[in-house]
ModelCIF file with pLDDT and N, C-alpha, C, O atoms, coordinates in Angstrom:
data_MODEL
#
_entry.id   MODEL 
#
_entity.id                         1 
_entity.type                       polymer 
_entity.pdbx_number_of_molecules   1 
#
_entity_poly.entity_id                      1 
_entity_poly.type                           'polypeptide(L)' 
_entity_poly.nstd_linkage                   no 
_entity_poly.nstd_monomer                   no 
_entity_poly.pdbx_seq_one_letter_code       
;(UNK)(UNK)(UNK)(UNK)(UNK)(UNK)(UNK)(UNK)(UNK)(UNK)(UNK)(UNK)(UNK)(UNK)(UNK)(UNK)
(UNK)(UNK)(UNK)(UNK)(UNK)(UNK)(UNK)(UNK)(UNK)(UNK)(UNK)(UNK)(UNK)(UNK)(UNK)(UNK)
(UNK)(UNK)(UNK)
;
_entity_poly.pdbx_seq_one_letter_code_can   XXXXXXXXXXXXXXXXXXXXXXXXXXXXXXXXXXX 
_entity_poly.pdbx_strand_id                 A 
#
loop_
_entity_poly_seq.entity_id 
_entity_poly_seq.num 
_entity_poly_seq.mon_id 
_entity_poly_seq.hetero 
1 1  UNK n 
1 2  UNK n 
1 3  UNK n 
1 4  UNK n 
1 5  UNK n 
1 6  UNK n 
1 7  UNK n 
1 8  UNK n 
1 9  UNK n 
1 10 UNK n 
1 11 UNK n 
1 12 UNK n 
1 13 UNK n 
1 14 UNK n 
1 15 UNK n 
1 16 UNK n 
1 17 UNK n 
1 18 UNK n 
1 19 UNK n 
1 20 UNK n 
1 21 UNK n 
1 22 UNK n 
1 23 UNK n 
1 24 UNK n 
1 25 UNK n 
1 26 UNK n 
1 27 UNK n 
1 28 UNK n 
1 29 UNK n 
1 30 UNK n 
1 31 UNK n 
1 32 UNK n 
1 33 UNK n 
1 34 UNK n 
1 35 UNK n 
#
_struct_asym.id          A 
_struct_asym.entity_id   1 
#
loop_
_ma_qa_metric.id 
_ma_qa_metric.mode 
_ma_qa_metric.name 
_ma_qa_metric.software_group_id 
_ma_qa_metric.type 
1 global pLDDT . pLDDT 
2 local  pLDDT . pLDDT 
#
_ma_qa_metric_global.metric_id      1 
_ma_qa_metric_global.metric_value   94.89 
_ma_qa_metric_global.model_id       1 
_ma_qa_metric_global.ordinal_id     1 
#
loop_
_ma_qa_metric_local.label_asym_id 
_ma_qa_metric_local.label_comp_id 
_ma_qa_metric_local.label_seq_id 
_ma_qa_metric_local.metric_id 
_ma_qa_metric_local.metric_value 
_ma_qa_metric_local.model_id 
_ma_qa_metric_local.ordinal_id 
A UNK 1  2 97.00 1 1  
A UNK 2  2 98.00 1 2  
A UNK 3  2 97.00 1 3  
A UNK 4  2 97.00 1 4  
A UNK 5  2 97.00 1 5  
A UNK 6  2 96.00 1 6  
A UNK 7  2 96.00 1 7  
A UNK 8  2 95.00 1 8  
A UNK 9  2 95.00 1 9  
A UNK 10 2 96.00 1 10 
A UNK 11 2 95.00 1 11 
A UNK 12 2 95.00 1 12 
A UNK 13 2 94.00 1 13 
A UNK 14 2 95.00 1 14 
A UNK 15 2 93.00 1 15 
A UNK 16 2 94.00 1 16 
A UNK 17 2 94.00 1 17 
A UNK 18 2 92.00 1 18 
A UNK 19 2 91.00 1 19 
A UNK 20 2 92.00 1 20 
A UNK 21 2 90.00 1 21 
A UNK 22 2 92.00 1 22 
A UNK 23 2 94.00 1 23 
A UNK 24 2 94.00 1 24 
A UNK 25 2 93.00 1 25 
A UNK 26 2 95.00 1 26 
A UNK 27 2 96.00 1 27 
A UNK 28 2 95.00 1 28 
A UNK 29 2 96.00 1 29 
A UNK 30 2 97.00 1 30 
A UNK 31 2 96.00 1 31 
A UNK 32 2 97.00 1 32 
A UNK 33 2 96.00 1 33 
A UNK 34 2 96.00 1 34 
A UNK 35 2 95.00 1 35 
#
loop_
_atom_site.group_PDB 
_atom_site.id 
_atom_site.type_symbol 
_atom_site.label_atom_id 
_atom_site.label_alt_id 
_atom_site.label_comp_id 
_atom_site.label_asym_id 
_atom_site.label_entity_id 
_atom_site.label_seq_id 
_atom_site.pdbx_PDB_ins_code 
_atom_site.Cartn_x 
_atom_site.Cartn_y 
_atom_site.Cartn_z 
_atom_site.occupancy 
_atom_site.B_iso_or_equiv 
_atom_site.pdbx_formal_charge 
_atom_site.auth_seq_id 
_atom_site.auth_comp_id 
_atom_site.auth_asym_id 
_atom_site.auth_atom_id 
_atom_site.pdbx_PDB_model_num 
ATOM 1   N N  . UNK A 1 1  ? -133.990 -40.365 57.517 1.00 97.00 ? 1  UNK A N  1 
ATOM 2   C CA . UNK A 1 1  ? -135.085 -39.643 58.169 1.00 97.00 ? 1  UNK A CA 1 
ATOM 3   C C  . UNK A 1 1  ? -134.930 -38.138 58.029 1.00 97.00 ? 1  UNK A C  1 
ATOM 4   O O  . UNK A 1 1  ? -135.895 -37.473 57.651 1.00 97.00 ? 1  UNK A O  1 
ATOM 5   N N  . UNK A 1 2  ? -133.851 -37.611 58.293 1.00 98.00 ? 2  UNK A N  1 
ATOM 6   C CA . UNK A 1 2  ? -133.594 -36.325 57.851 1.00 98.00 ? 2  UNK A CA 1 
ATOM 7   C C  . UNK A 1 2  ? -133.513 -36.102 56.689 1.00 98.00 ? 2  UNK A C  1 
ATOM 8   O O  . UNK A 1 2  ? -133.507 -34.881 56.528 1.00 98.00 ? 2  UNK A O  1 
ATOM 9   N N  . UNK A 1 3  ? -133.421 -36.827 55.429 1.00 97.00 ? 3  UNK A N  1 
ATOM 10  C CA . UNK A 1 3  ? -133.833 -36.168 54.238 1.00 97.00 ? 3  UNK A CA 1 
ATOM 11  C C  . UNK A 1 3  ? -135.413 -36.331 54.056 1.00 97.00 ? 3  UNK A C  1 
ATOM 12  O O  . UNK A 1 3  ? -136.087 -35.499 53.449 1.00 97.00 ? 3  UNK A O  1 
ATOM 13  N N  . UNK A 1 4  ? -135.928 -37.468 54.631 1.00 97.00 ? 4  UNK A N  1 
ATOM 14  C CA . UNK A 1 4  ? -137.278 -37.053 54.882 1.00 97.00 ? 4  UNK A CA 1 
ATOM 15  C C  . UNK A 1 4  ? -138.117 -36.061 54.958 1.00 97.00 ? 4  UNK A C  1 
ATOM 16  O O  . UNK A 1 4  ? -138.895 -35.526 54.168 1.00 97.00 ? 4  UNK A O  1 
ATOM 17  N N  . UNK A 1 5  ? -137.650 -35.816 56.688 1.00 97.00 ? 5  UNK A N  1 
ATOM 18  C CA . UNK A 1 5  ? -138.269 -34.535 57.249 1.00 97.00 ? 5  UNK A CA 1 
ATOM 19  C C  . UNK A 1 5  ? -137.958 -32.675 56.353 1.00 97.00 ? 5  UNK A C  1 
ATOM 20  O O  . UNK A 1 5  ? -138.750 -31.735 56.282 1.00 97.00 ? 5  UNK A O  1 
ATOM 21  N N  . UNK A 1 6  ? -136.581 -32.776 55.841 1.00 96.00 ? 6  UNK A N  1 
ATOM 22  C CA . UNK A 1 6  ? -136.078 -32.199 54.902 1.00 96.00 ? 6  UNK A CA 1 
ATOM 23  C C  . UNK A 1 6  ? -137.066 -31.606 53.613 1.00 96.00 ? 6  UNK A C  1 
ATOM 24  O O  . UNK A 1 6  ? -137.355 -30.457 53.278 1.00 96.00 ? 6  UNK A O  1 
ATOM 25  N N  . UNK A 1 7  ? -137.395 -32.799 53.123 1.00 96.00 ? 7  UNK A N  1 
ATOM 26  C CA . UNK A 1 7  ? -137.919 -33.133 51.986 1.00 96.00 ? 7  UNK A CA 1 
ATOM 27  C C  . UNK A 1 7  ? -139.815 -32.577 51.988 1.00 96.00 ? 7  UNK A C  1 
ATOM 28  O O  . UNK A 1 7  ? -140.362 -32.258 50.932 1.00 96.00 ? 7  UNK A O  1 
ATOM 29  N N  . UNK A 1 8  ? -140.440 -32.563 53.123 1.00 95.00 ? 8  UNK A N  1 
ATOM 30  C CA . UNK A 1 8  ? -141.647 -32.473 53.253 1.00 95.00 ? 8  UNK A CA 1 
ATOM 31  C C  . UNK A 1 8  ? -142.533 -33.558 53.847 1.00 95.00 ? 8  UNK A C  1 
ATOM 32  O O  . UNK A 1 8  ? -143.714 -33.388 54.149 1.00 95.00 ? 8  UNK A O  1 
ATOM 33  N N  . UNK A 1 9  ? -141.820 -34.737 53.990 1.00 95.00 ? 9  UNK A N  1 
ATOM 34  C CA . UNK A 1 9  ? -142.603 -35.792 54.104 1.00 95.00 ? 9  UNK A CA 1 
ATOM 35  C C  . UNK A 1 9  ? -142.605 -35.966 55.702 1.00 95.00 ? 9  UNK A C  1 
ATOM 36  O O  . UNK A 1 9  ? -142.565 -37.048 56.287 1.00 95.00 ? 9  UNK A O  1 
ATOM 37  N N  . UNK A 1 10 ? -142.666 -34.518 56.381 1.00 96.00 ? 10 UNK A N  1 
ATOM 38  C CA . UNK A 1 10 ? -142.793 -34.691 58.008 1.00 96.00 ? 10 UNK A CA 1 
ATOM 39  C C  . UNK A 1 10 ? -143.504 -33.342 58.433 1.00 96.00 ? 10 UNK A C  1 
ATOM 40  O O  . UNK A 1 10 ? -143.074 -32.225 58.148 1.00 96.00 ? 10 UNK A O  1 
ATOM 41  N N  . UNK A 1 11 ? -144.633 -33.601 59.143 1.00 95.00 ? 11 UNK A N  1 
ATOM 42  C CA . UNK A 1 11 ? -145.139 -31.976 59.760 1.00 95.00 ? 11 UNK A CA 1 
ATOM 43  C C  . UNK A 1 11 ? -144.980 -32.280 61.105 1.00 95.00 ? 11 UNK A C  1 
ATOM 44  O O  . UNK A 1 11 ? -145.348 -33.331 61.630 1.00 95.00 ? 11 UNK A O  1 
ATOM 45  N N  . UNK A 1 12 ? -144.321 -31.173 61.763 1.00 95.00 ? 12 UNK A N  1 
ATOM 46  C CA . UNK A 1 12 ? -144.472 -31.650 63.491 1.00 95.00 ? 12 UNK A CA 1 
ATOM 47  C C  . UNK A 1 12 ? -143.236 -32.574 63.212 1.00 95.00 ? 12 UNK A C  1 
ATOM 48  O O  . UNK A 1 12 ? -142.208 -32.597 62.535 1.00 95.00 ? 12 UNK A O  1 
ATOM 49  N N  . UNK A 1 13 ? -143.983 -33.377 64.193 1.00 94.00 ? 13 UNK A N  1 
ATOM 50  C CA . UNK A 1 13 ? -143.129 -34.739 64.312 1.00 94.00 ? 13 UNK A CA 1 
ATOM 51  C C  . UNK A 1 13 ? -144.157 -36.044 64.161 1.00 94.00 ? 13 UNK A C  1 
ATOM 52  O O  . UNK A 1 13 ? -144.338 -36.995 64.921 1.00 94.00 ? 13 UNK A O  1 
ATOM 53  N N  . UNK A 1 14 ? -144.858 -35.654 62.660 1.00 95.00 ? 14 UNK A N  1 
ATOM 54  C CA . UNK A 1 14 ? -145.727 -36.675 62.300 1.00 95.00 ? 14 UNK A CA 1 
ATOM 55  C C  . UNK A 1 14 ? -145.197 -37.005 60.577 1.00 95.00 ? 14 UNK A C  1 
ATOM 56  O O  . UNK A 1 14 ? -144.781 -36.193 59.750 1.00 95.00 ? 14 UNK A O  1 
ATOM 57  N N  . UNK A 1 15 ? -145.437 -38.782 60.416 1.00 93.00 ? 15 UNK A N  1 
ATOM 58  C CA . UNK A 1 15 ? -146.017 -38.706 59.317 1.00 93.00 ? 15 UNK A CA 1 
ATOM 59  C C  . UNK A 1 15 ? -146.875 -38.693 58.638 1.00 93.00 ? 15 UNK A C  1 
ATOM 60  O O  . UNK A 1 15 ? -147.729 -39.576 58.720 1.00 93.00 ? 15 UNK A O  1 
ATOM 61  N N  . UNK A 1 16 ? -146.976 -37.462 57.513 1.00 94.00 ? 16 UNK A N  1 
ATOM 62  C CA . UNK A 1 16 ? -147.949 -37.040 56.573 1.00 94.00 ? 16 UNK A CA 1 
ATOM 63  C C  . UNK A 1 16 ? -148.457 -38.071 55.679 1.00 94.00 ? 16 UNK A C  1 
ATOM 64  O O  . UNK A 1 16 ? -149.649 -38.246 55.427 1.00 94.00 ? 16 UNK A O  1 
ATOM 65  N N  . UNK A 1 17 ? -147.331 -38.843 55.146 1.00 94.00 ? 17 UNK A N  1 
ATOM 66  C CA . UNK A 1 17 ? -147.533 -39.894 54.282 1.00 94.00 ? 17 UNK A CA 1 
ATOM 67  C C  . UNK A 1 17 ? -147.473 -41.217 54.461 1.00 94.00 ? 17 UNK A C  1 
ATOM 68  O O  . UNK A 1 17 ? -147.369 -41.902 53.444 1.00 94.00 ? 17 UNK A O  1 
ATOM 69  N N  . UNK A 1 18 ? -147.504 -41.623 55.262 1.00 92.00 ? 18 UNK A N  1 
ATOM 70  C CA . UNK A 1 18 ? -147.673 -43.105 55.514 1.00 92.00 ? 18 UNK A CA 1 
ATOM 71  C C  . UNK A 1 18 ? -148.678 -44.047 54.835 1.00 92.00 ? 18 UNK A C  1 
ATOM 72  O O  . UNK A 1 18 ? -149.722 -43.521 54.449 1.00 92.00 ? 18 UNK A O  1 
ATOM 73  N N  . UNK A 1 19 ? -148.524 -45.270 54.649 1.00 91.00 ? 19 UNK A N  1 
ATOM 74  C CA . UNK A 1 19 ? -149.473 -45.548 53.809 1.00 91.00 ? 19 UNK A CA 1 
ATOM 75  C C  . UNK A 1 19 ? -150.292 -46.778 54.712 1.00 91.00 ? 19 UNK A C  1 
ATOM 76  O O  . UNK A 1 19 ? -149.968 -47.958 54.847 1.00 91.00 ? 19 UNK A O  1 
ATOM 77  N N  . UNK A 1 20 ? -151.611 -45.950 55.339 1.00 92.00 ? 20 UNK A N  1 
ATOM 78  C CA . UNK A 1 20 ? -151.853 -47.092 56.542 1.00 92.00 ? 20 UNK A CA 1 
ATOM 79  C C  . UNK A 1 20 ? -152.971 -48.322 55.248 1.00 92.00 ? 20 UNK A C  1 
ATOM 80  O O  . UNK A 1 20 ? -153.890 -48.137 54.449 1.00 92.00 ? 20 UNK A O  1 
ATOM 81  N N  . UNK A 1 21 ? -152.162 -49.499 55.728 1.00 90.00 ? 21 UNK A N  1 
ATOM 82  C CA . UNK A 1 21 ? -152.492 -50.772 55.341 1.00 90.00 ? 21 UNK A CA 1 
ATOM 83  C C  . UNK A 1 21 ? -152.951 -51.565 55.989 1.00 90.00 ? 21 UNK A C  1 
ATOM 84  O O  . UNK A 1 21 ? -153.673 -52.496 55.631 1.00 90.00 ? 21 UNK A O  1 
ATOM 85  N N  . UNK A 1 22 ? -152.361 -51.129 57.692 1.00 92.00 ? 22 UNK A N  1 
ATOM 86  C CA . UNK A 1 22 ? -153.016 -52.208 58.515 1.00 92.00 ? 22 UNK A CA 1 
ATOM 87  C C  . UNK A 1 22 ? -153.878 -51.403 59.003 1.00 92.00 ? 22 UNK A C  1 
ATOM 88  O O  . UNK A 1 22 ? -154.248 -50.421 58.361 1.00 92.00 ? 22 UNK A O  1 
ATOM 89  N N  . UNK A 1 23 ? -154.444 -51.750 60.500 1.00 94.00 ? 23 UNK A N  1 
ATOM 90  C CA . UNK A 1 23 ? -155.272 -51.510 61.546 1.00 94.00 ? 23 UNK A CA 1 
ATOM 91  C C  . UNK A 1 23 ? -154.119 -50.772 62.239 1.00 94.00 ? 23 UNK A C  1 
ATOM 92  O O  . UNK A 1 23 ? -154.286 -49.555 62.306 1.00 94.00 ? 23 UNK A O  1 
ATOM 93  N N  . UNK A 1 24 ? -153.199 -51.162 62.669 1.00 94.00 ? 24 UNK A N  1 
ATOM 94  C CA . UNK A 1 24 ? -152.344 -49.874 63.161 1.00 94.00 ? 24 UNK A CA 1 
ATOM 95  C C  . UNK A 1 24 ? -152.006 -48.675 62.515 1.00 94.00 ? 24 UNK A C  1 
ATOM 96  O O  . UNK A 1 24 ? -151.793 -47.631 63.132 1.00 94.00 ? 24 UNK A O  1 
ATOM 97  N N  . UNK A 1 25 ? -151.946 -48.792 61.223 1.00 93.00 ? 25 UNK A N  1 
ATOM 98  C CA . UNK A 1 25 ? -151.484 -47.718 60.160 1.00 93.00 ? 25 UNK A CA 1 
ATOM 99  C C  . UNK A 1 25 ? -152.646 -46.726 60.280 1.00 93.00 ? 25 UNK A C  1 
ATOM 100 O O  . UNK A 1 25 ? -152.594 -45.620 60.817 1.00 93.00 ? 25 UNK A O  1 
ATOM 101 N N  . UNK A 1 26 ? -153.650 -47.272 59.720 1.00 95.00 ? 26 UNK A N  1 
ATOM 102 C CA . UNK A 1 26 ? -154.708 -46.630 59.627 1.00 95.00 ? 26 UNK A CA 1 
ATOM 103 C C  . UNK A 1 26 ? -155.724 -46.218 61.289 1.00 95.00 ? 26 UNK A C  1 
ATOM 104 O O  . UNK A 1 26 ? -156.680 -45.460 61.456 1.00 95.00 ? 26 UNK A O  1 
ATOM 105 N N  . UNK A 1 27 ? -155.138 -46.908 62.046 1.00 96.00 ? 27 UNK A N  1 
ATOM 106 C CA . UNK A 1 27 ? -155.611 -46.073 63.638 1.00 96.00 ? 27 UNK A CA 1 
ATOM 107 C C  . UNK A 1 27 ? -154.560 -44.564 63.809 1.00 96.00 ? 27 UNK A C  1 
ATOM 108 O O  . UNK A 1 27 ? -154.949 -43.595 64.462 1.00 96.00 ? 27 UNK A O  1 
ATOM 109 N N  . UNK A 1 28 ? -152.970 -44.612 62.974 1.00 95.00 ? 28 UNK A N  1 
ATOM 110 C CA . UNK A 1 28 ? -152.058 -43.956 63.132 1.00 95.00 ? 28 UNK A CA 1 
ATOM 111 C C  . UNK A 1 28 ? -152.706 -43.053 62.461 1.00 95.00 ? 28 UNK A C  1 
ATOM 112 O O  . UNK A 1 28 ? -152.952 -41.990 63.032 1.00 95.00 ? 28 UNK A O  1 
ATOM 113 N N  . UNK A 1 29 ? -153.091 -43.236 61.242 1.00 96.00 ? 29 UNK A N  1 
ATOM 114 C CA . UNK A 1 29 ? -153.570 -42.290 60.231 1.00 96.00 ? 29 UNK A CA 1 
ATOM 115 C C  . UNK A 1 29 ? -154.360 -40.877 60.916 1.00 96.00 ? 29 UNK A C  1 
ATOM 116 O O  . UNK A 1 29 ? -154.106 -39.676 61.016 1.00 96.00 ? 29 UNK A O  1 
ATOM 117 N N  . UNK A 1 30 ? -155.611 -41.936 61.362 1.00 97.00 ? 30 UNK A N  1 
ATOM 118 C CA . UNK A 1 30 ? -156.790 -41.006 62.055 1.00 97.00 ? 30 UNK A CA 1 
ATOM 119 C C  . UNK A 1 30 ? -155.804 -40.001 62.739 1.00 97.00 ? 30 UNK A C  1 
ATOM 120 O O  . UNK A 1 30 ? -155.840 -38.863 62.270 1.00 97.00 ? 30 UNK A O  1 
ATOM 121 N N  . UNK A 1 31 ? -154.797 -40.261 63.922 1.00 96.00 ? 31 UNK A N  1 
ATOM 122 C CA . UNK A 1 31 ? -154.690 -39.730 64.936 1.00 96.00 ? 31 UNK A CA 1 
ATOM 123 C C  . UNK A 1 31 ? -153.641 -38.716 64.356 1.00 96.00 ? 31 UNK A C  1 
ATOM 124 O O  . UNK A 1 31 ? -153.669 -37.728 65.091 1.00 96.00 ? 31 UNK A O  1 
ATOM 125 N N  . UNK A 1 32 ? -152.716 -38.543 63.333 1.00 97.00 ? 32 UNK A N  1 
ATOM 126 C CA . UNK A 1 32 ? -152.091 -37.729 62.884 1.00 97.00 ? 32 UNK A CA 1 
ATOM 127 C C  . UNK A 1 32 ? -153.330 -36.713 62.306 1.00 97.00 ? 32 UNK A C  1 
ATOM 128 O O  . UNK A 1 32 ? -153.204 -35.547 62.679 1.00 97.00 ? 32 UNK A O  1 
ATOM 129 N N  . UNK A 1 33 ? -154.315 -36.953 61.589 1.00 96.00 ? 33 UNK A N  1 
ATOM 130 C CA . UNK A 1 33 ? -155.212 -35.985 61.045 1.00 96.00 ? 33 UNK A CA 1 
ATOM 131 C C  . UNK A 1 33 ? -155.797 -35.380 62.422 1.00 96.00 ? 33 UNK A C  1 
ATOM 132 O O  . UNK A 1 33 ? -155.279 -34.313 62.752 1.00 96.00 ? 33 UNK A O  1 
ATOM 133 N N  . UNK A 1 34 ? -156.600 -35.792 63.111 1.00 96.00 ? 34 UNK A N  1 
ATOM 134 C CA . UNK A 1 34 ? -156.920 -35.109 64.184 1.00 96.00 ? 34 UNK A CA 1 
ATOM 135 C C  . UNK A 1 34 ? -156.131 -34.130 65.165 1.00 96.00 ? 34 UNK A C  1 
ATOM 136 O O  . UNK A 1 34 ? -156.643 -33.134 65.676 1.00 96.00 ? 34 UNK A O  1 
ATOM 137 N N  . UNK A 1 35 ? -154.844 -34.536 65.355 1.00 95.00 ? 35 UNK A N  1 
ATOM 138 C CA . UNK A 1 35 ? -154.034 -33.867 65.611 1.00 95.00 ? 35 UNK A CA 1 
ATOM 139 C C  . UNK A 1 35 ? -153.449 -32.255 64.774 1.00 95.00 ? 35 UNK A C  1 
ATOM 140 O O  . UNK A 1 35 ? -152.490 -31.634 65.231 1.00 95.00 ? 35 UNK A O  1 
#
């Protein structure tokens, strides 16, 4: 996780890149963009 966050693949304490597939992913999705 810390080479993660390291790396770019964390803003905040969100992930940027996740790849929403489900209905949770993609409810996660929305709420990181709005945020």
């Amino acid at each position: 996780t810390i080479a993660m966050i390291r790396t770019g693949r964390v803003r905040d304490n969100l992930m940027i890149h996740l790849r929403p597939t489900s209905e949770k992913l993609r409810y996660r999705a929305l709420r990181v963009v709005m945020e």
